[in-house]
C-alpha atoms as a PDB file:
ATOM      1  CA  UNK A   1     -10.100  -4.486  -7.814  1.00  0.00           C
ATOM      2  CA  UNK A   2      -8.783  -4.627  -4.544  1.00  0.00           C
ATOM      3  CA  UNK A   3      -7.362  -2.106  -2.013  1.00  0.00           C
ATOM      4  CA  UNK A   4      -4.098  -2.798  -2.422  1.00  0.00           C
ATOM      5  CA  UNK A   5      -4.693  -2.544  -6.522  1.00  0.00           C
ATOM      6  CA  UNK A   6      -6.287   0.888  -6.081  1.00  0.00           C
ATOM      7  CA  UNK A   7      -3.820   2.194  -3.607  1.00  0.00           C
ATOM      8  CA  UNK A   8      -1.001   1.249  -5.487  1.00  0.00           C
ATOM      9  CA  UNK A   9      -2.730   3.198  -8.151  1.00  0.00           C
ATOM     10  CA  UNK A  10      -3.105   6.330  -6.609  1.00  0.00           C
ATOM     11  CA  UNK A  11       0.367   6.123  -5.074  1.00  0.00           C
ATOM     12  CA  UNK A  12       1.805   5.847  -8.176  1.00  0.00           C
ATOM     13  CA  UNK A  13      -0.048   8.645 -10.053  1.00  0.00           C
ATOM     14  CA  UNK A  14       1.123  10.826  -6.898  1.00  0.00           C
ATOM     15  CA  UNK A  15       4.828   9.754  -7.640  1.00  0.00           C
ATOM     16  CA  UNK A  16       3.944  10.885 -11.454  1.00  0.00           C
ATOM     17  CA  UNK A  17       3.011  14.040 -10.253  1.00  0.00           C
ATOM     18  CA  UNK A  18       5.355  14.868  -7.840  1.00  0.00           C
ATOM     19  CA  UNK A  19       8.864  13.873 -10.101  1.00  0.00           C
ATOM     20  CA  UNK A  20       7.372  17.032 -11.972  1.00  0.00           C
ATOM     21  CA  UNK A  21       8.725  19.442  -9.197  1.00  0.00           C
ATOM     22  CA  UNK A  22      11.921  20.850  -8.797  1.00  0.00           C
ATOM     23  CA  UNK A  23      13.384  22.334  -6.141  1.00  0.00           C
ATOM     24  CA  UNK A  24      12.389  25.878  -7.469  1.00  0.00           C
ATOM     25  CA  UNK A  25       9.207  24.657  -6.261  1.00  0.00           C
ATOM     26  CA  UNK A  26       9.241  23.580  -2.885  1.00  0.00           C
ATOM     27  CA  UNK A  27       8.257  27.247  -1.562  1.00  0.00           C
ATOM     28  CA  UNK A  28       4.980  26.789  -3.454  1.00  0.00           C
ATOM     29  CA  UNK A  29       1.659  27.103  -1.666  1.00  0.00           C
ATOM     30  CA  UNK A  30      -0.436  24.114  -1.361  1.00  0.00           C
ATOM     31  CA  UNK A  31      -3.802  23.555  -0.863  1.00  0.00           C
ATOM     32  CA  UNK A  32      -3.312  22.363   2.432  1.00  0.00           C
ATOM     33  CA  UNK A  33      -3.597  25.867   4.678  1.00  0.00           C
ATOM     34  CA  UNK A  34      -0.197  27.328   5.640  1.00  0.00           C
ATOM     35  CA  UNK A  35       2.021  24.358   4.683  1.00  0.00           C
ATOM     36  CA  UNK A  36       4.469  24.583   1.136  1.00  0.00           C
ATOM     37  CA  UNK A  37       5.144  22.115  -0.768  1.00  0.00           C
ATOM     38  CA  UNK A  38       7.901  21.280   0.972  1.00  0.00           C
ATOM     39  CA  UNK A  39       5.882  20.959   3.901  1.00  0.00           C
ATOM     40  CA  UNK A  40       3.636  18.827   2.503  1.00  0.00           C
ATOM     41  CA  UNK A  41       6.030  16.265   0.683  1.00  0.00           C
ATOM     42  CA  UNK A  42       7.858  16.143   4.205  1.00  0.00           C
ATOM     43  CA  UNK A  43       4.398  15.095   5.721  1.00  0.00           C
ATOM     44  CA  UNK A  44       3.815  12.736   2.509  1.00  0.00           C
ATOM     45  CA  UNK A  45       6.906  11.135   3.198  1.00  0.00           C
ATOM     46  CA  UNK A  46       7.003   9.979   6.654  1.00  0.00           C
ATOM     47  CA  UNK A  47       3.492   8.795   6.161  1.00  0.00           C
ATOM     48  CA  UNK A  48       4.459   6.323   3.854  1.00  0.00           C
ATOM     49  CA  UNK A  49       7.345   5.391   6.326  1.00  0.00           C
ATOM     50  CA  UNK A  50       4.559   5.249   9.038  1.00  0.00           C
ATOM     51  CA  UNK A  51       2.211   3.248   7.225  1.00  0.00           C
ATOM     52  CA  UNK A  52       5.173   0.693   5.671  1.00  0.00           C
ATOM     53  CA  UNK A  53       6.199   0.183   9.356  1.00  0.00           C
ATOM     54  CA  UNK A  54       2.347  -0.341  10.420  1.00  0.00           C
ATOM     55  CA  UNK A  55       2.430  -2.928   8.057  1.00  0.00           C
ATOM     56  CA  UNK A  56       5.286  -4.600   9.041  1.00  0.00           C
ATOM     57  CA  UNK A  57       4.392  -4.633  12.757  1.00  0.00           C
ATOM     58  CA  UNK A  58       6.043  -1.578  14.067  1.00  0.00           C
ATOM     59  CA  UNK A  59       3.623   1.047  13.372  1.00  0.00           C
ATOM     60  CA  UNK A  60       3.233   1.792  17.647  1.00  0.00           C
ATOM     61  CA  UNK A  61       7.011   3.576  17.351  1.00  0.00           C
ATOM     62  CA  UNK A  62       6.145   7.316  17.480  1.00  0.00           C
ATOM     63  CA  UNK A  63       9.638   7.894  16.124  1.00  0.00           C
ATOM     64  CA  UNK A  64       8.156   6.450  12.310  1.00  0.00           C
ATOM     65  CA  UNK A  65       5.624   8.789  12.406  1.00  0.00           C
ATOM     66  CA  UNK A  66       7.917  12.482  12.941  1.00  0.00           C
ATOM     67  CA  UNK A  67       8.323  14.503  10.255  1.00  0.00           C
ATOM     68  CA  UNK A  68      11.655  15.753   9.491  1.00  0.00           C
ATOM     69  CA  UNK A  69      12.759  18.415   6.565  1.00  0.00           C
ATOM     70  CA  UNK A  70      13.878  16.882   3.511  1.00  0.00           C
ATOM     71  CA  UNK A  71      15.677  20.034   2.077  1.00  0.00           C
ATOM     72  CA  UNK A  72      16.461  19.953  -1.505  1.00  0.00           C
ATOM     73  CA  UNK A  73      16.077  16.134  -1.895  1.00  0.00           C
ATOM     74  CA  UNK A  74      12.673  15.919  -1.214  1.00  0.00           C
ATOM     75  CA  UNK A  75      10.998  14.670  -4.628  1.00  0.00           C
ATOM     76  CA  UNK A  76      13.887  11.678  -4.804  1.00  0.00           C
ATOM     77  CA  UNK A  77      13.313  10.803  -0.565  1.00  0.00           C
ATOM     78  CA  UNK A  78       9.492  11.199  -1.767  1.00  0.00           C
ATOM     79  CA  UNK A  79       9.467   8.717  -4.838  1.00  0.00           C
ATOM     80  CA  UNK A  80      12.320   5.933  -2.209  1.00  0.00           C
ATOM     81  CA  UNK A  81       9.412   6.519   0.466  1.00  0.00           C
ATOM     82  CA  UNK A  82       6.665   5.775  -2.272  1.00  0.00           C
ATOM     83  CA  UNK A  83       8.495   2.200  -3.213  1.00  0.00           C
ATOM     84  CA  UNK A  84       8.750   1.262   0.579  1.00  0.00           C
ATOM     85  CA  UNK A  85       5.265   1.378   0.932  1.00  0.00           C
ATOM     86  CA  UNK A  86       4.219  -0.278  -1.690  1.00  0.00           C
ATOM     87  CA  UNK A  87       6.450  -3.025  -0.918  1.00  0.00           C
ATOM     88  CA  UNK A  88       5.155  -3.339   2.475  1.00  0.00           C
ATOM     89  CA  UNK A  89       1.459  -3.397   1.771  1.00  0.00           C
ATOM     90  CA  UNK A  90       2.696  -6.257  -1.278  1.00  0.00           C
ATOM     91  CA  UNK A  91       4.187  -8.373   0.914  1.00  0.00           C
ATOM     92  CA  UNK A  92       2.708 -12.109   1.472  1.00  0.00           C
ATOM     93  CA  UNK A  93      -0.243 -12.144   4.339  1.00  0.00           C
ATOM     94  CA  UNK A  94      -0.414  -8.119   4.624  1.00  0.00           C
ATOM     95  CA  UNK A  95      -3.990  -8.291   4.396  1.00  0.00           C
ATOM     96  CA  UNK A  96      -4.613 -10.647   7.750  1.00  0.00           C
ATOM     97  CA  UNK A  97      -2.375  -8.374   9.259  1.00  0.00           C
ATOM     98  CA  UNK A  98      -3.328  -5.314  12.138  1.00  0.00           C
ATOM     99  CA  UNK A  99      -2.184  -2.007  11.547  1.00  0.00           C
ATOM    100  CA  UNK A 100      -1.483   0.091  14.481  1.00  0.00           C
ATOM    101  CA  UNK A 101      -1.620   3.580  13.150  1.00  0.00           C
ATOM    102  CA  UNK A 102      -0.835   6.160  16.514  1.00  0.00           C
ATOM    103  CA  UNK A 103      -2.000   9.480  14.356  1.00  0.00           C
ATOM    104  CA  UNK A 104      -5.411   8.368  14.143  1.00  0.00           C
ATOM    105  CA  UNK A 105      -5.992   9.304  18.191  1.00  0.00           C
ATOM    106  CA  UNK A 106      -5.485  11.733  20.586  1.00  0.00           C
ATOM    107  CA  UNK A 107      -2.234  11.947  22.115  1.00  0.00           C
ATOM    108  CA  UNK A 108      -3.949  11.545  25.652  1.00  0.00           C
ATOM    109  CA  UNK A 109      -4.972   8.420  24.864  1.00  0.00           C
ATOM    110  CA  UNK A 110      -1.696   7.022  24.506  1.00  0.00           C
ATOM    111  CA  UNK A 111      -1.062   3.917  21.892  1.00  0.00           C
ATOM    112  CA  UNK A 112      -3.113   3.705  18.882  1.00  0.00           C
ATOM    113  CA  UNK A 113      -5.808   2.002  18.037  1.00  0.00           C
ATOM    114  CA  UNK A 114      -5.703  -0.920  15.633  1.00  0.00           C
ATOM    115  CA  UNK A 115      -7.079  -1.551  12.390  1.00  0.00           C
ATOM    116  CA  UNK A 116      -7.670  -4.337   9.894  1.00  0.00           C
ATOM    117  CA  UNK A 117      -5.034  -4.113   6.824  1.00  0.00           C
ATOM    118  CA  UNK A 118      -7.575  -2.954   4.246  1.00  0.00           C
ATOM    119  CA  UNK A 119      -9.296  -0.682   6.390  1.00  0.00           C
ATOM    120  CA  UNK A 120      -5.876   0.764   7.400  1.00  0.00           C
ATOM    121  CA  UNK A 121      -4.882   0.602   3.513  1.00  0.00           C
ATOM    122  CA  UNK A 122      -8.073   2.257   2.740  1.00  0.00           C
ATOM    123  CA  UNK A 123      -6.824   5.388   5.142  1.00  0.00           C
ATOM    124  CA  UNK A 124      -3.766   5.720   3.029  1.00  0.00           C
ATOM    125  CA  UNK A 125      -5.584   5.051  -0.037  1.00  0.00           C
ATOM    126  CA  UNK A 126      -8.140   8.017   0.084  1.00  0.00           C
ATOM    127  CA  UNK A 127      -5.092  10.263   1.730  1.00  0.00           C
ATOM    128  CA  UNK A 128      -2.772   9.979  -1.370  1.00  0.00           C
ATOM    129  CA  UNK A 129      -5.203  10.329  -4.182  1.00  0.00           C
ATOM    130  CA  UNK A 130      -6.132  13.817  -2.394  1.00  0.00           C
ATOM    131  CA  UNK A 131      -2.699  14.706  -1.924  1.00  0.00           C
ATOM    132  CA  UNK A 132      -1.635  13.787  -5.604  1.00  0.00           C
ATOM    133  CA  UNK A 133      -4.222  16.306  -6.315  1.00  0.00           C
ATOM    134  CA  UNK A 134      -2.638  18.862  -3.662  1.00  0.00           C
ATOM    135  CA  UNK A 135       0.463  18.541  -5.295  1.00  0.00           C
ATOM    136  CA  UNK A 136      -1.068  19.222  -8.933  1.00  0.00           C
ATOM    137  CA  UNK A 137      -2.554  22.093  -7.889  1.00  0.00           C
ATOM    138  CA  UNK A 138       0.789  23.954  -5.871  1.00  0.00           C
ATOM    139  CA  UNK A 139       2.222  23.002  -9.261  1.00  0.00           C
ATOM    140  CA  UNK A 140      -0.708  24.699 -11.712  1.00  0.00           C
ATOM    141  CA  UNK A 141      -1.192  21.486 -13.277  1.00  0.00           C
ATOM    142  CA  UNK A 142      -4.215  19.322 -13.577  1.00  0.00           C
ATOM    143  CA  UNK A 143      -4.901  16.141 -11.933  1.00  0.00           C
ATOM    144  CA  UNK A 144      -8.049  14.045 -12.485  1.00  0.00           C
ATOM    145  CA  UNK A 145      -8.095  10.401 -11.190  1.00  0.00           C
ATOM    146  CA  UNK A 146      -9.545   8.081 -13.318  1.00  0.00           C
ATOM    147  CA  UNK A 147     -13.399   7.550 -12.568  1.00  0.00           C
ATOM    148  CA  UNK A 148     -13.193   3.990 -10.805  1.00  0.00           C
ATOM    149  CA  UNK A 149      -9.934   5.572  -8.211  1.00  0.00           C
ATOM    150  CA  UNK A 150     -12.809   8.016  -7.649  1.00  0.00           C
ATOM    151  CA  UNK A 151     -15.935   5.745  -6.957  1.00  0.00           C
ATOM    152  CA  UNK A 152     -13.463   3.680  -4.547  1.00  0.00           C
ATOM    153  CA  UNK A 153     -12.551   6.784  -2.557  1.00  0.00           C
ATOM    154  CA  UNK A 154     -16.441   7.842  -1.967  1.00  0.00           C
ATOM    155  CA  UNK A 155     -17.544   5.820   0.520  1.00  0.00           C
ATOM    156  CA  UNK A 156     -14.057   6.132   2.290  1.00  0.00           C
ATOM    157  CA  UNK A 157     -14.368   9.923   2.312  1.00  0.00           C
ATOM    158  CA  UNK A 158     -17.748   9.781   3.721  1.00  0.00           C
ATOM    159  CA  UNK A 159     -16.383   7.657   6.605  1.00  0.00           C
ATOM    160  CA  UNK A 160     -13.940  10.465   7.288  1.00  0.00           C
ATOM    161  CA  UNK A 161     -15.236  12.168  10.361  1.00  0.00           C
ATOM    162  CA  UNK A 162     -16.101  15.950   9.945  1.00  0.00           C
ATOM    163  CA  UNK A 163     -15.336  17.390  13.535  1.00  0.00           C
ATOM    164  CA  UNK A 164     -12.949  18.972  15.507  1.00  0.00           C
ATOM    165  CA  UNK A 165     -10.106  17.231  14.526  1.00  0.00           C
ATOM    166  CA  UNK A 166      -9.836  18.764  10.861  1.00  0.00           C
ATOM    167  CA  UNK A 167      -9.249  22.270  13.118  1.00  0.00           C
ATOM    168  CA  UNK A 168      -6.272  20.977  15.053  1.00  0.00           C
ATOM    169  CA  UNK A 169      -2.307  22.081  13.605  1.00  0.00           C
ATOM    170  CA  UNK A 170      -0.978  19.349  10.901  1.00  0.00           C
ATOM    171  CA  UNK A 171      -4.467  17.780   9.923  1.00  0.00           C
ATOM    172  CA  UNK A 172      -4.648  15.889   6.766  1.00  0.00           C
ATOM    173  CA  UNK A 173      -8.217  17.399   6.067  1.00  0.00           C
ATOM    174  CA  UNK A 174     -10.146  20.866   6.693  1.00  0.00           C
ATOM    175  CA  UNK A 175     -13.695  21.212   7.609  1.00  0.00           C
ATOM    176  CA  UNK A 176     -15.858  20.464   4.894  1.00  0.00           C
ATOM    177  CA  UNK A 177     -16.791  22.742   2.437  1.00  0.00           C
ATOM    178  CA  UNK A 178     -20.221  22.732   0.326  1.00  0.00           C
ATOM    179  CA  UNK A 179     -20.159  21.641  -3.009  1.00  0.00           C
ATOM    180  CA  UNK A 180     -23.423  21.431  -5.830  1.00  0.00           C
ATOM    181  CA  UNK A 181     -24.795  17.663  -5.877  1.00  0.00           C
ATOM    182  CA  UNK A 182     -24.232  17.676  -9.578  1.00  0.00           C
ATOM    183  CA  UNK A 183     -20.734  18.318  -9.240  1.00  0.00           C
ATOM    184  CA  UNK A 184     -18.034  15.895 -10.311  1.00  0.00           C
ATOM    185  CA  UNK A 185     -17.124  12.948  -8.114  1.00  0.00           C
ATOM    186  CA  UNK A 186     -13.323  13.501  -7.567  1.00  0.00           C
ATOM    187  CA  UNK A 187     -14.450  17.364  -7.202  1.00  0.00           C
ATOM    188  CA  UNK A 188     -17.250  16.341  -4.044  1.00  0.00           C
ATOM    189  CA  UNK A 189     -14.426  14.097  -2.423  1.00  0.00           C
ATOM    190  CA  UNK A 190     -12.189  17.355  -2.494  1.00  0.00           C
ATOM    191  CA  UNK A 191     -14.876  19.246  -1.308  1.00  0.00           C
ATOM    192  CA  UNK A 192     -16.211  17.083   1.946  1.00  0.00           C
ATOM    193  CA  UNK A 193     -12.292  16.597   2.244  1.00  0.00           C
ATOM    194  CA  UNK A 194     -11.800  20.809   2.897  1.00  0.00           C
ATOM    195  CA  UNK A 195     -10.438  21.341  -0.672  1.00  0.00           C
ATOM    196  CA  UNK A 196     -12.005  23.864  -2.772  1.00  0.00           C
ATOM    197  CA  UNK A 197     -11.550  22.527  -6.328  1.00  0.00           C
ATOM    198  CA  UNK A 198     -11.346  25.609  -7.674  1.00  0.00           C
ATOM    199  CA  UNK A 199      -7.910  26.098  -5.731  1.00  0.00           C
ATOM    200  CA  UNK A 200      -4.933  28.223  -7.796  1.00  0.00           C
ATOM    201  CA  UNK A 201      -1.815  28.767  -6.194  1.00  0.00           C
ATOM    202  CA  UNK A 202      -0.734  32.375  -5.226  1.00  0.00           C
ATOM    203  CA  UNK A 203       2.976  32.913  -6.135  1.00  0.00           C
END
């Protein structure tokens, strides 16, 4: 299976999840540290804008990448932002394509860097089968990706660097936490990711 088969994948199992919110919901906790779930479905969102546009050629325009508030249609912009990148990554030649992905460097160094397709695709992969499970869990429902989503995603999430980045306001990821070698696969991705899998939402 390909990249683009197992992204699509996870991208869709996040749209299952998330069409299970309502706007009751969007105050919710998250497992990502001080953001709601509106928060985090307004981040979700305009990285699947960012990403669609990388693919198309115009990832360098900052102005893909900002997050705006959704208000009280944020599953439905969600699910539209889900189709658009899907579509991009489908589209004919995608994979000799470079992405130019701006978030993944430090503002002082201006443009950012390039990346092959599937290693770009890869990024986005590993980001929205952990945020499928974010959104599971502000919702007190279970997620579990099926086992071969979950072999894909370990040698991506050991690429992930594990440094001061994960510390700075509006990272995807946390520091690492420990987790028993015996544990579950999905559960040690969650864990080197900063996600205790143990999370429960405080309402």
């Amino acid at each position: 299976m390909n990249i683009q088969e197992l992204n699509n994948r996870a991208v869709r199992a996040s749209v299952d999840v998330v069409a299970r919110a309502t706007v009751d919901d969007l105050g919710r906790p998250t497992p990502c540290a001080g953001w709601t779930l509106a928060d985090l479905l307004a981040h979700m969102t305009v990285q699947h804008h960012g990403f669609a546009a990388a693919a198309r050629g115009a990832g360098a325009d900052l102005a893909v990448w900002k997050v705006r508030p959704l208000g009280d249609d944020a599953v439905p912009l969600y699910i539209k932002a889900a189709e658009d990148v899907l579509a991009a990554f489908a589209e004919d030649g995608v994979l000799e394509r470079e992405f130019t992905l701006p978030e993944f460097t430090q503002p002082e160094f201006g443009r950012g860097p390039v990346f092959p397709a599937a290693q770009a695709i890869g990024f986005h992969f590993i980001d929205y089968l952990v945020h499928a499970w974010d959104v599971a869990r502000s919702l007190g429902v279970e997620f579990t990706p099926a086992s071969d989503l979950a072999e894909a995603a370990w040698p991506i999430t050991l690429a992930v660097p594990d440094d001061e980045r994960r510390t700075r306001p509006g990272a995807a990821f946390q520091p690492s936490l420990p987790a028993p070698g015996d544990a579950p696969r999905f559960d040690r991705i969650l864990a080197l990711l900063g996600r205790s899998p143990t999370w429960e939402p405080r309402v």
